[in-house]
PDB file of N, CA and C in Angstrom:
ATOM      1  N   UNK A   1     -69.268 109.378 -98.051  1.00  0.00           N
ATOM      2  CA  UNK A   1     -69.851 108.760 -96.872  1.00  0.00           C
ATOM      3  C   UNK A   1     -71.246 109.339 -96.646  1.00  0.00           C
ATOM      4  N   UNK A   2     -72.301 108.620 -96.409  1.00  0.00           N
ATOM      5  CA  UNK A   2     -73.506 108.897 -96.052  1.00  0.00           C
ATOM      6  C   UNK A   2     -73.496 109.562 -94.853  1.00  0.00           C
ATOM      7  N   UNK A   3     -74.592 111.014 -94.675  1.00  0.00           N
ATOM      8  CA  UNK A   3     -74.133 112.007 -93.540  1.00  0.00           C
ATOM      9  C   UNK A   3     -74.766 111.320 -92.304  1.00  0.00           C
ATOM     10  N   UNK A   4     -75.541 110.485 -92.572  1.00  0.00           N
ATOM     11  CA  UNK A   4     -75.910 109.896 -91.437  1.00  0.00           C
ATOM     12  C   UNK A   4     -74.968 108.568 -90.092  1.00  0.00           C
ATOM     13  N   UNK A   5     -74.327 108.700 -91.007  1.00  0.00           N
ATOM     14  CA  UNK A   5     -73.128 107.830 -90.551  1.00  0.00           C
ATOM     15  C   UNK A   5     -71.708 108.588 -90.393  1.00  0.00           C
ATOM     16  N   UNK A   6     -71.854 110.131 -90.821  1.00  0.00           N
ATOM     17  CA  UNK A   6     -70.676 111.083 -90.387  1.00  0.00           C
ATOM     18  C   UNK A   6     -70.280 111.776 -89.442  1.00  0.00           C
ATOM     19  N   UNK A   7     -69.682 112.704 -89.346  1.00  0.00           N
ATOM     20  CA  UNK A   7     -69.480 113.182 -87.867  1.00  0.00           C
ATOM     21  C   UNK A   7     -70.549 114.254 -87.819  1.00  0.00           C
ATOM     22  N   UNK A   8     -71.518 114.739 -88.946  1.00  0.00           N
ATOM     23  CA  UNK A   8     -72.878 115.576 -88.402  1.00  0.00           C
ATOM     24  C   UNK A   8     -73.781 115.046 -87.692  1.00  0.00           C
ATOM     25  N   UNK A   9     -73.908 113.700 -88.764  1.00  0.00           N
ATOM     26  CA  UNK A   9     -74.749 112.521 -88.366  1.00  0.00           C
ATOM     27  C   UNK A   9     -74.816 111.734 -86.592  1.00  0.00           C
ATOM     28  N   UNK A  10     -73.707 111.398 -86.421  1.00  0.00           N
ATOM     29  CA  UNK A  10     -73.388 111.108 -85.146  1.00  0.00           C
ATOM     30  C   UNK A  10     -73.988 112.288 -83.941  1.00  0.00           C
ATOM     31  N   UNK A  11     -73.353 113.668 -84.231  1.00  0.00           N
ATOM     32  CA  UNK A  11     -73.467 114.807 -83.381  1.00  0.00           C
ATOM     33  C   UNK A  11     -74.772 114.744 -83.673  1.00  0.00           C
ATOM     34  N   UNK A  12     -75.595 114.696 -84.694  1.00  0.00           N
ATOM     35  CA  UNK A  12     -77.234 114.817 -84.547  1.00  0.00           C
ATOM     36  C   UNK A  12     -78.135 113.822 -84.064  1.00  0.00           C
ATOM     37  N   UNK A  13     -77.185 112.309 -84.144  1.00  0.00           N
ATOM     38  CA  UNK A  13     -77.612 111.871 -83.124  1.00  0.00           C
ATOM     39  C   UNK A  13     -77.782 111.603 -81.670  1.00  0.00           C
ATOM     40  N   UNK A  14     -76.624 112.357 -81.214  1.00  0.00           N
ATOM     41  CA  UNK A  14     -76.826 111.965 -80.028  1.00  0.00           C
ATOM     42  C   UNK A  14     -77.517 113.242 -79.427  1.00  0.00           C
ATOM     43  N   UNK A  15     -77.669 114.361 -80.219  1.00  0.00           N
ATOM     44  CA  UNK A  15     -78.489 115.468 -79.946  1.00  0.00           C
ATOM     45  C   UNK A  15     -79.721 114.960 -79.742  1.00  0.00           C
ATOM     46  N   UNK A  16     -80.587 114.284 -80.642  1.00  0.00           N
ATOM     47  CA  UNK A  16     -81.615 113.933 -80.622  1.00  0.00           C
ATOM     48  C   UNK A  16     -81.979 112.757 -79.331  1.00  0.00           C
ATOM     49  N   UNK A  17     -80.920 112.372 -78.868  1.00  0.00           N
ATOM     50  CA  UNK A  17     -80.733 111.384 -77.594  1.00  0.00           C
ATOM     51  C   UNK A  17     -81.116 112.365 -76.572  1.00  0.00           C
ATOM     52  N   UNK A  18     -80.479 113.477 -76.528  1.00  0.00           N
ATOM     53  CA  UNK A  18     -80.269 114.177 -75.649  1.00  0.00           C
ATOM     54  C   UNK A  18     -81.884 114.627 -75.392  1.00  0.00           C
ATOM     55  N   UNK A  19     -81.851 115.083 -76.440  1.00  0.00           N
ATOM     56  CA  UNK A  19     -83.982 115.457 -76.723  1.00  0.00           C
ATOM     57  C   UNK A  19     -84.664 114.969 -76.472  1.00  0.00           C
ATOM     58  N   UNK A  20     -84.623 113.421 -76.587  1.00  0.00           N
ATOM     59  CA  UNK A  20     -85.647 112.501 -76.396  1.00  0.00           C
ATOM     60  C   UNK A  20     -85.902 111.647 -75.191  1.00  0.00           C
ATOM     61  N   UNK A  21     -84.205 112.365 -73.797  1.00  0.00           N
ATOM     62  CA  UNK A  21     -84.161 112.279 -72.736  1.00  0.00           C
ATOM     63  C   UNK A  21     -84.555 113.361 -72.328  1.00  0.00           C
ATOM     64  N   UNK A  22     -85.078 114.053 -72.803  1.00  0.00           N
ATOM     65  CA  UNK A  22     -85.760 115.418 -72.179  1.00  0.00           C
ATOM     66  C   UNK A  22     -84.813 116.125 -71.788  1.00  0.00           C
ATOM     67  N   UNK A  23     -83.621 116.331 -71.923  1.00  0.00           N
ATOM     68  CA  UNK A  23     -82.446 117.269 -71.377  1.00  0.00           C
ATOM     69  C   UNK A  23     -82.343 118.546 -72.098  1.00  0.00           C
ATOM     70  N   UNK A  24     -82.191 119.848 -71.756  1.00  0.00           N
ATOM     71  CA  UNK A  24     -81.818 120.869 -72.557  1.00  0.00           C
ATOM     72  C   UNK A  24     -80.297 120.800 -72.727  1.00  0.00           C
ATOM     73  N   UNK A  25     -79.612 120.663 -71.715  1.00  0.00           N
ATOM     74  CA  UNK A  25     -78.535 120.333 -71.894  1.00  0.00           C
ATOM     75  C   UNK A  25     -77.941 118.964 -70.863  1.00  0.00           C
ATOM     76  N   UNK A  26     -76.414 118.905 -71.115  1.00  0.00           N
ATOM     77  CA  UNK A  26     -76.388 118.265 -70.273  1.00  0.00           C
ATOM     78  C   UNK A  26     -74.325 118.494 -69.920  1.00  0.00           C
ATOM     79  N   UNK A  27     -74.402 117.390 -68.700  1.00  0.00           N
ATOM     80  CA  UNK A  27     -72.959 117.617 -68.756  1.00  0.00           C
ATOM     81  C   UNK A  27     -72.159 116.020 -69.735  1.00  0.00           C
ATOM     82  N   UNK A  28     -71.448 116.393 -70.295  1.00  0.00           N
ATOM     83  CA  UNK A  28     -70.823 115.576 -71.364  1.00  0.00           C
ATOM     84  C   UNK A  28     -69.635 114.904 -71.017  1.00  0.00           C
ATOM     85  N   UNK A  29     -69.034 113.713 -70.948  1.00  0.00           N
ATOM     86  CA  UNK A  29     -67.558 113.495 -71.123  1.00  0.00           C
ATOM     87  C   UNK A  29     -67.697 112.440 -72.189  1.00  0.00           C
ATOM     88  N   UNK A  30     -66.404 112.744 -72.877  1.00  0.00           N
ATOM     89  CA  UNK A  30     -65.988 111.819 -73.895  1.00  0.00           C
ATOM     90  C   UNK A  30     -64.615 111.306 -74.213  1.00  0.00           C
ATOM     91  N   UNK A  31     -64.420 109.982 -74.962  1.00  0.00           N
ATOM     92  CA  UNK A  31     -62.956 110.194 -74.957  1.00  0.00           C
ATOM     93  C   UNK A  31     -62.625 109.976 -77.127  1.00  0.00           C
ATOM     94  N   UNK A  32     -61.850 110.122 -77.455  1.00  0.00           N
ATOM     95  CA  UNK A  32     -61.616 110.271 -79.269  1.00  0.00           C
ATOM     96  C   UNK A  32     -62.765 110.551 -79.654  1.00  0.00           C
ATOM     97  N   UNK A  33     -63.691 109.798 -80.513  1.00  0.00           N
ATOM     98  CA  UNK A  33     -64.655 110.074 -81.219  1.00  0.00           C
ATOM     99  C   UNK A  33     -66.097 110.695 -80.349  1.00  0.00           C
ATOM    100  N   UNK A  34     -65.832 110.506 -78.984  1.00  0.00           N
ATOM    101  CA  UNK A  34     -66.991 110.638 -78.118  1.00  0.00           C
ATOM    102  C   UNK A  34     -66.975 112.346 -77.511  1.00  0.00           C
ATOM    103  N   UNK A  35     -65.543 112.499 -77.321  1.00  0.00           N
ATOM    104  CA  UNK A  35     -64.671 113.548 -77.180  1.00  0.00           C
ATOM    105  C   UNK A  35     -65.043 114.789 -78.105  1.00  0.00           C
ATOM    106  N   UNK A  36     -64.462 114.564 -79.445  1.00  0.00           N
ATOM    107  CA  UNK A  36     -65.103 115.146 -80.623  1.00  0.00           C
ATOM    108  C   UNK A  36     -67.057 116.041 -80.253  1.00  0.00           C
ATOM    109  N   UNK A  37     -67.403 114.448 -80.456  1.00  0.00           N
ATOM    110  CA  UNK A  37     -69.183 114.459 -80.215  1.00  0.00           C
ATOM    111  C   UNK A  37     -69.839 115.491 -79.143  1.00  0.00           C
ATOM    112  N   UNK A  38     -69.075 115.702 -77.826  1.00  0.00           N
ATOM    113  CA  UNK A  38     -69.021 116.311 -76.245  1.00  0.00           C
ATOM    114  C   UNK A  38     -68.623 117.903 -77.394  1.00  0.00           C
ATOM    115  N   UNK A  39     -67.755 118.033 -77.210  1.00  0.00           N
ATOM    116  CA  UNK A  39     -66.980 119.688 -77.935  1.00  0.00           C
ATOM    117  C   UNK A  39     -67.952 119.860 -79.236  1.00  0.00           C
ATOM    118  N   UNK A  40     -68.395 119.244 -80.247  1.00  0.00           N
ATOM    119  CA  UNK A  40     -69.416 119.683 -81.235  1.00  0.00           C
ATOM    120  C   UNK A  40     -70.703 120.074 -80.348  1.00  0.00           C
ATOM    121  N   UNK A  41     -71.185 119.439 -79.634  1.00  0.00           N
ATOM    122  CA  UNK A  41     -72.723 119.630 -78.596  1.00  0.00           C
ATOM    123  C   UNK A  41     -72.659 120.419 -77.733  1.00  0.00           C
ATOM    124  N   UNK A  42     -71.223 120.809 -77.165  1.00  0.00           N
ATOM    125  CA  UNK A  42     -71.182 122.325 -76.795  1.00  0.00           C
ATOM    126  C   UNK A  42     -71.408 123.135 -77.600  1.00  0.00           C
ATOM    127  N   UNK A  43     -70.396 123.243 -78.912  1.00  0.00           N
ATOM    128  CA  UNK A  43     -70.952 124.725 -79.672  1.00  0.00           C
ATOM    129  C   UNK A  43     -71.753 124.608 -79.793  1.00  0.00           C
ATOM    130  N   UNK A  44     -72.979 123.662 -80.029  1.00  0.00           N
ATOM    131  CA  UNK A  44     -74.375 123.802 -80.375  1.00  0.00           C
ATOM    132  C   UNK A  44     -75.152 124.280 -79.079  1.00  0.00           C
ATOM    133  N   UNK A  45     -74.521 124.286 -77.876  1.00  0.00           N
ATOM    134  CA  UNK A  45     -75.184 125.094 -76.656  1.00  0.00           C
ATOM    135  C   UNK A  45     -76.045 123.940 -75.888  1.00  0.00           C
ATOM    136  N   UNK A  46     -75.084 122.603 -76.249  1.00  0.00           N
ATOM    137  CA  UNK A  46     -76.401 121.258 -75.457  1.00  0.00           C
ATOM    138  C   UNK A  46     -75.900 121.240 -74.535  1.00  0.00           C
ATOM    139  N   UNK A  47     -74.104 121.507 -74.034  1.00  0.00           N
ATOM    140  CA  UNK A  47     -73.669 120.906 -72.914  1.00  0.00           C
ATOM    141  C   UNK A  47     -73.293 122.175 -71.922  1.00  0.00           C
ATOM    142  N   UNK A  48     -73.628 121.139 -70.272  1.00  0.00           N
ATOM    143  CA  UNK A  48     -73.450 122.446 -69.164  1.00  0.00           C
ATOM    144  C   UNK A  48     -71.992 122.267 -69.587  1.00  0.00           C
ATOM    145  N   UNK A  49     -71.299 121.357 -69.187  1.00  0.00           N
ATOM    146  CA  UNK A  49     -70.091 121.351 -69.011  1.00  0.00           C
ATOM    147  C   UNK A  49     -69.103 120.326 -69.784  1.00  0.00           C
ATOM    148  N   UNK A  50     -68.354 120.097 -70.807  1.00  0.00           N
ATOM    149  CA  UNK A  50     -67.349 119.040 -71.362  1.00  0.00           C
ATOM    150  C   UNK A  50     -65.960 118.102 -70.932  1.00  0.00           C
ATOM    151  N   UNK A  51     -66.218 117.521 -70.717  1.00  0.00           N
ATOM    152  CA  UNK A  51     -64.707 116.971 -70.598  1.00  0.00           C
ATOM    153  C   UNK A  51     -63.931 115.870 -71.741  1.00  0.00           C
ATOM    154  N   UNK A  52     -63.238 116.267 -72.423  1.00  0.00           N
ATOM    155  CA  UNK A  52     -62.828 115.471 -73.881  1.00  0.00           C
ATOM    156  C   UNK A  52     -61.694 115.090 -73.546  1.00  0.00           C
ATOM    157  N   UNK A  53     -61.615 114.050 -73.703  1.00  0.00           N
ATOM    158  CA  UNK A  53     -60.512 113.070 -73.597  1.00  0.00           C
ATOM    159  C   UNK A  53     -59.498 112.662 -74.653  1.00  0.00           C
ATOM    160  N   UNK A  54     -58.392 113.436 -74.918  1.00  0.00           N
ATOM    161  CA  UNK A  54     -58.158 112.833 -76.905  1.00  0.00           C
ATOM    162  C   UNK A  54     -59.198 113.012 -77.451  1.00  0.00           C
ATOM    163  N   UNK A  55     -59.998 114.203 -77.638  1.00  0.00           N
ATOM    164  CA  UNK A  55     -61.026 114.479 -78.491  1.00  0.00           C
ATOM    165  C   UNK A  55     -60.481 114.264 -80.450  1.00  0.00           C
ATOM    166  N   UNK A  56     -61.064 113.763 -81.027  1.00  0.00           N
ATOM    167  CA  UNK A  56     -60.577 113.085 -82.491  1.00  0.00           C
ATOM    168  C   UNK A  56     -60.614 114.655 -83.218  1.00  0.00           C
ATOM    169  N   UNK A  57     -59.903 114.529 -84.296  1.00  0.00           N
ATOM    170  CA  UNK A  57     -60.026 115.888 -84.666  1.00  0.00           C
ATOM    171  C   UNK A  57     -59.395 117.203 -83.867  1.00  0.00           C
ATOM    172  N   UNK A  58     -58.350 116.748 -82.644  1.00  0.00           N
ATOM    173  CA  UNK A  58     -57.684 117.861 -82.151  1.00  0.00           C
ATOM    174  C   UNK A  58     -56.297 117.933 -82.628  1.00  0.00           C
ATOM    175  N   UNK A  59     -56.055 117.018 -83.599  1.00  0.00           N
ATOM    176  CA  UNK A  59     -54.474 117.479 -84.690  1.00  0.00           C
ATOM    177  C   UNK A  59     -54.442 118.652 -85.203  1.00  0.00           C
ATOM    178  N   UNK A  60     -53.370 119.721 -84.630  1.00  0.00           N
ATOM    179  CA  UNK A  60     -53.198 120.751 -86.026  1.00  0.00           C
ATOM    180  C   UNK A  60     -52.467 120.119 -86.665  1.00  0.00           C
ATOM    181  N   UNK A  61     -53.009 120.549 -88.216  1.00  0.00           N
ATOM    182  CA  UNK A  61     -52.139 120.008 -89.952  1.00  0.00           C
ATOM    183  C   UNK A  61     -50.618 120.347 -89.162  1.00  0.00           C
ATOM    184  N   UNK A  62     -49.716 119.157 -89.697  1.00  0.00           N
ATOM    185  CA  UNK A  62     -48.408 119.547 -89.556  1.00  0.00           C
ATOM    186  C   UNK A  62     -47.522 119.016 -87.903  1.00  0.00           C
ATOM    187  N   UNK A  63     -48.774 118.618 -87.378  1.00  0.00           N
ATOM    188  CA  UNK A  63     -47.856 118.438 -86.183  1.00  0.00           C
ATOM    189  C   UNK A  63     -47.165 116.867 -85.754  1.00  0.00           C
ATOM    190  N   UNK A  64     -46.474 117.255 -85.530  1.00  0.00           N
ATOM    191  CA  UNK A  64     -45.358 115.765 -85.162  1.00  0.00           C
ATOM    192  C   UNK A  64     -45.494 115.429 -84.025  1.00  0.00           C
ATOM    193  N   UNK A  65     -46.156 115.528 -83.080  1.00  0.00           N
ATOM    194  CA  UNK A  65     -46.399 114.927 -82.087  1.00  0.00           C
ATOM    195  C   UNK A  65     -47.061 113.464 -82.149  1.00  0.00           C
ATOM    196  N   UNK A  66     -48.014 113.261 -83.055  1.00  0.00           N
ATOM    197  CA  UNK A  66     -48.810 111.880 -83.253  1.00  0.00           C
ATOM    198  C   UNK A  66     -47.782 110.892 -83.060  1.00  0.00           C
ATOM    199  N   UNK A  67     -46.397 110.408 -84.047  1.00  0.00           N
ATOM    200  CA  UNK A  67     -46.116 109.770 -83.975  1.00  0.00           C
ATOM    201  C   UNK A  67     -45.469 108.662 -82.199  1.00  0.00           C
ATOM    202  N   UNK A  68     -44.898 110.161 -81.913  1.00  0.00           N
ATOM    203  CA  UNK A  68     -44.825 110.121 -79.970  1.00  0.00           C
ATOM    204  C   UNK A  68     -45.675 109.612 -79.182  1.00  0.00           C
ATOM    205  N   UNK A  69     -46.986 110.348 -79.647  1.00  0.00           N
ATOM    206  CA  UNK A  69     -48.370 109.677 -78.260  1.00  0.00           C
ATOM    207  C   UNK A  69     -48.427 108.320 -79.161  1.00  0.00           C
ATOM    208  N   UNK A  70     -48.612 107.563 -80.639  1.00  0.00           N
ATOM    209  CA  UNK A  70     -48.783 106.449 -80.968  1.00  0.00           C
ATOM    210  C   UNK A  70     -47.510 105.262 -80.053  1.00  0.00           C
ATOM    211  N   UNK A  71     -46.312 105.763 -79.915  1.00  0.00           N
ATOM    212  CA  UNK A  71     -45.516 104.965 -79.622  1.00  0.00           C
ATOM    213  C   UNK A  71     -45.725 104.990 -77.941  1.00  0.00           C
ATOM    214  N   UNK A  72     -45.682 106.015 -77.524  1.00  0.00           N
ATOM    215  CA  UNK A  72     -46.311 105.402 -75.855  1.00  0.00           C
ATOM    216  C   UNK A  72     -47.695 104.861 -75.956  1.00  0.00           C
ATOM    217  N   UNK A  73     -48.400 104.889 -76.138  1.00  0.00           N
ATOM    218  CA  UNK A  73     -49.779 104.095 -76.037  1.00  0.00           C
ATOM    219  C   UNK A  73     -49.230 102.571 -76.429  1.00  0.00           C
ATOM    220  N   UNK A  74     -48.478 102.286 -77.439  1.00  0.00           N
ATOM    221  CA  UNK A  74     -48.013 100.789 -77.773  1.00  0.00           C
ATOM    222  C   UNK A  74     -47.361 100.734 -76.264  1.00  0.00           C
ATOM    223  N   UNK A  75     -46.022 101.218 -75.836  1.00  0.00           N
ATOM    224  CA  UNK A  75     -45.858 100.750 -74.702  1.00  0.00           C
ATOM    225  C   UNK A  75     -46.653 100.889 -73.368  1.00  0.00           C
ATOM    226  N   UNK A  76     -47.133 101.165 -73.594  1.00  0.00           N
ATOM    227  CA  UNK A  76     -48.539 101.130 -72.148  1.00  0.00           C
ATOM    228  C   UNK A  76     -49.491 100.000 -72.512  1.00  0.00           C
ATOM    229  N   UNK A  77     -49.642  99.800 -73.474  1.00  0.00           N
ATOM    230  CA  UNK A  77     -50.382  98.277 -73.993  1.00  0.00           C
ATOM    231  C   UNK A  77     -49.712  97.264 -73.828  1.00  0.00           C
ATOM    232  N   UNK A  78     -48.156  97.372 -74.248  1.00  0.00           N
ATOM    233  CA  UNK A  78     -47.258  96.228 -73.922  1.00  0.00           C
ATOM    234  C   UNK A  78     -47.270  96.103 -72.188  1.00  0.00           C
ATOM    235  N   UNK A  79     -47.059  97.203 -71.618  1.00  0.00           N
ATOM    236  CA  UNK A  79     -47.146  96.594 -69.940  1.00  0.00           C
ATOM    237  C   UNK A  79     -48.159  96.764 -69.649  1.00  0.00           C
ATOM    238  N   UNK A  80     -49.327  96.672 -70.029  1.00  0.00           N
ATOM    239  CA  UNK A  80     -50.410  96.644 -69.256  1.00  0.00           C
ATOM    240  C   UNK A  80     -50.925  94.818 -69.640  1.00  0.00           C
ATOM    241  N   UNK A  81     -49.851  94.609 -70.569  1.00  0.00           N
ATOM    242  CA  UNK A  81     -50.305  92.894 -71.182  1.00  0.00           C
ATOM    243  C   UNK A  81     -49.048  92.046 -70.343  1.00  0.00           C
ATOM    244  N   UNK A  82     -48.042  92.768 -69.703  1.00  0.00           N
ATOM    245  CA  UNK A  82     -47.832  91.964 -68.620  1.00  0.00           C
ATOM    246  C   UNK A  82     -48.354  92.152 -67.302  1.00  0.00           C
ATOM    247  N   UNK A  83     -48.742  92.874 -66.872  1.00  0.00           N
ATOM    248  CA  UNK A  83     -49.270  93.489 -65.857  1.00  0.00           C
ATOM    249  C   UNK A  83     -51.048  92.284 -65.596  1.00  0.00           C
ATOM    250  N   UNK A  84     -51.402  92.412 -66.960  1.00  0.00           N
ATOM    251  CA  UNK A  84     -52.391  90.859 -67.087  1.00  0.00           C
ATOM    252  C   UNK A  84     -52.160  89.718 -66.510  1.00  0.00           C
ATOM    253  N   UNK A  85     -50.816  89.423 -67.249  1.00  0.00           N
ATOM    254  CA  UNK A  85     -50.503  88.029 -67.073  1.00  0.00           C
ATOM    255  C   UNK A  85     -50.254  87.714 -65.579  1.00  0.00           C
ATOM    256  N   UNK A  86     -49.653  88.463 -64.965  1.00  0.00           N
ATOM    257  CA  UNK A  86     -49.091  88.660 -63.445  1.00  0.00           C
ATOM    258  C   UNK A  86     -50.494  88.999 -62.460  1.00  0.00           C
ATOM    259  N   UNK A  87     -51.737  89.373 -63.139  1.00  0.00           N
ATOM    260  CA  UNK A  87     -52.759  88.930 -61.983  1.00  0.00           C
ATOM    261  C   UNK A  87     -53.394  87.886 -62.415  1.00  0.00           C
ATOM    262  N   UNK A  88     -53.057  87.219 -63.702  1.00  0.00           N
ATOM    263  CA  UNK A  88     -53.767  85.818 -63.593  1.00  0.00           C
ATOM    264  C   UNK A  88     -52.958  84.742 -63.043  1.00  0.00           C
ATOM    265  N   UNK A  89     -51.622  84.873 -62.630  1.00  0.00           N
ATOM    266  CA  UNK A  89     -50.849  84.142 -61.981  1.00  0.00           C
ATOM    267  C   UNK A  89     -51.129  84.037 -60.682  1.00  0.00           C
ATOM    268  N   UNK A  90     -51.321  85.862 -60.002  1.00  0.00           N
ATOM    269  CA  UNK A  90     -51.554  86.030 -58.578  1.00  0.00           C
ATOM    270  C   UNK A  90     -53.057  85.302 -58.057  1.00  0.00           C
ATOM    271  N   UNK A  91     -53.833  85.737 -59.699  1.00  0.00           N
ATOM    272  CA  UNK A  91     -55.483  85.281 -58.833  1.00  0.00           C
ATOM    273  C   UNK A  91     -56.042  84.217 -60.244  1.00  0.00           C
ATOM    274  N   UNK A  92     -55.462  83.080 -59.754  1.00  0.00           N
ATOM    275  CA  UNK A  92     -55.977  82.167 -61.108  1.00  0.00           C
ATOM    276  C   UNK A  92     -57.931  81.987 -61.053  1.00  0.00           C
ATOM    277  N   UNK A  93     -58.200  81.723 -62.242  1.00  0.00           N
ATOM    278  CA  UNK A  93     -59.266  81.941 -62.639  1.00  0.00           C
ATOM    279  C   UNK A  93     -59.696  80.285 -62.824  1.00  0.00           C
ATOM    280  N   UNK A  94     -60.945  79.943 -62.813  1.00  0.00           N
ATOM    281  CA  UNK A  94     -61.486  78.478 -63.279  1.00  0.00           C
ATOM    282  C   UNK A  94     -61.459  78.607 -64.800  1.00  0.00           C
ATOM    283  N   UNK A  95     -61.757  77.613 -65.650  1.00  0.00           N
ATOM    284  CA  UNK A  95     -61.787  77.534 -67.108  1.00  0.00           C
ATOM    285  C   UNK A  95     -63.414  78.119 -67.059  1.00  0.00           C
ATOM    286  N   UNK A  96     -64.306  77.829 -66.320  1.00  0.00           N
ATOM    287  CA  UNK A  96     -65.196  78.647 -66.539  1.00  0.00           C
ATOM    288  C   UNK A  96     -65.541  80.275 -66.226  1.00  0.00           C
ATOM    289  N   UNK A  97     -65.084  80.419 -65.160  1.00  0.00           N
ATOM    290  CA  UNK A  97     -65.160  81.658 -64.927  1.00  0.00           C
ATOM    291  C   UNK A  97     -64.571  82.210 -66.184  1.00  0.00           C
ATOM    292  N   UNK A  98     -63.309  81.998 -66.938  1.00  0.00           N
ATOM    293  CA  UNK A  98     -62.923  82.543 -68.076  1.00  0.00           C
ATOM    294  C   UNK A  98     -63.793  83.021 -69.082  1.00  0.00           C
ATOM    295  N   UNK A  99     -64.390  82.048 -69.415  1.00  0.00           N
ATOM    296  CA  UNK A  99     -65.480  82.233 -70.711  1.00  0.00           C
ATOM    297  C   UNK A  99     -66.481  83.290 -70.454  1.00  0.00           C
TER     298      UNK A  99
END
């Protein structure tokens, strides 16, 4: 993978975001890959403060937990897709407003 498109790449870019907003540091939140990005730009000493959300890259080798958080997140997607349907019933929408 080209490093510019890797996880240095990314962290150096948004460093350079950070730079080119004139910030020495800043305060960070992220969630998976953004998460990750927030906790790398701390050790580098960019951020006052982090908040990582499912930061990517927080698996230790070996652990069995993944399969658990994958299967609740499916069911929280499944009721949050009825939970949809039941406010477009409560608050119907025009065919345009849809689009």
């Amino acid at each position: 993978m080209d490093d510019d498109a890797g996880q240095t790449g990314v962290v150096d870019a948004v460093e350079r975001a950070i730079d080119d907003a004139g910030f020495e540091a800043a305060h960070l939140v992220g969630n998976s890959l953004g998460g990750y990005v927030a906790l790398q730009l701390a050790a580098r000493g960019r951020a006052t403060s982090v908040v990582a959300l499912a930061p990517a890259g927080g698996w230790v080798p070996g652990d069995d937990f993944y399969p658990a958080i994958a299967r609740r997140q499916a069911e929280m997607h499944r009721g949050s897709q009825g939970a949809a349907l039941a406010a477009d019933r409560w608050c119907p929408r025009s065919r345009a407003g849809a689009a």
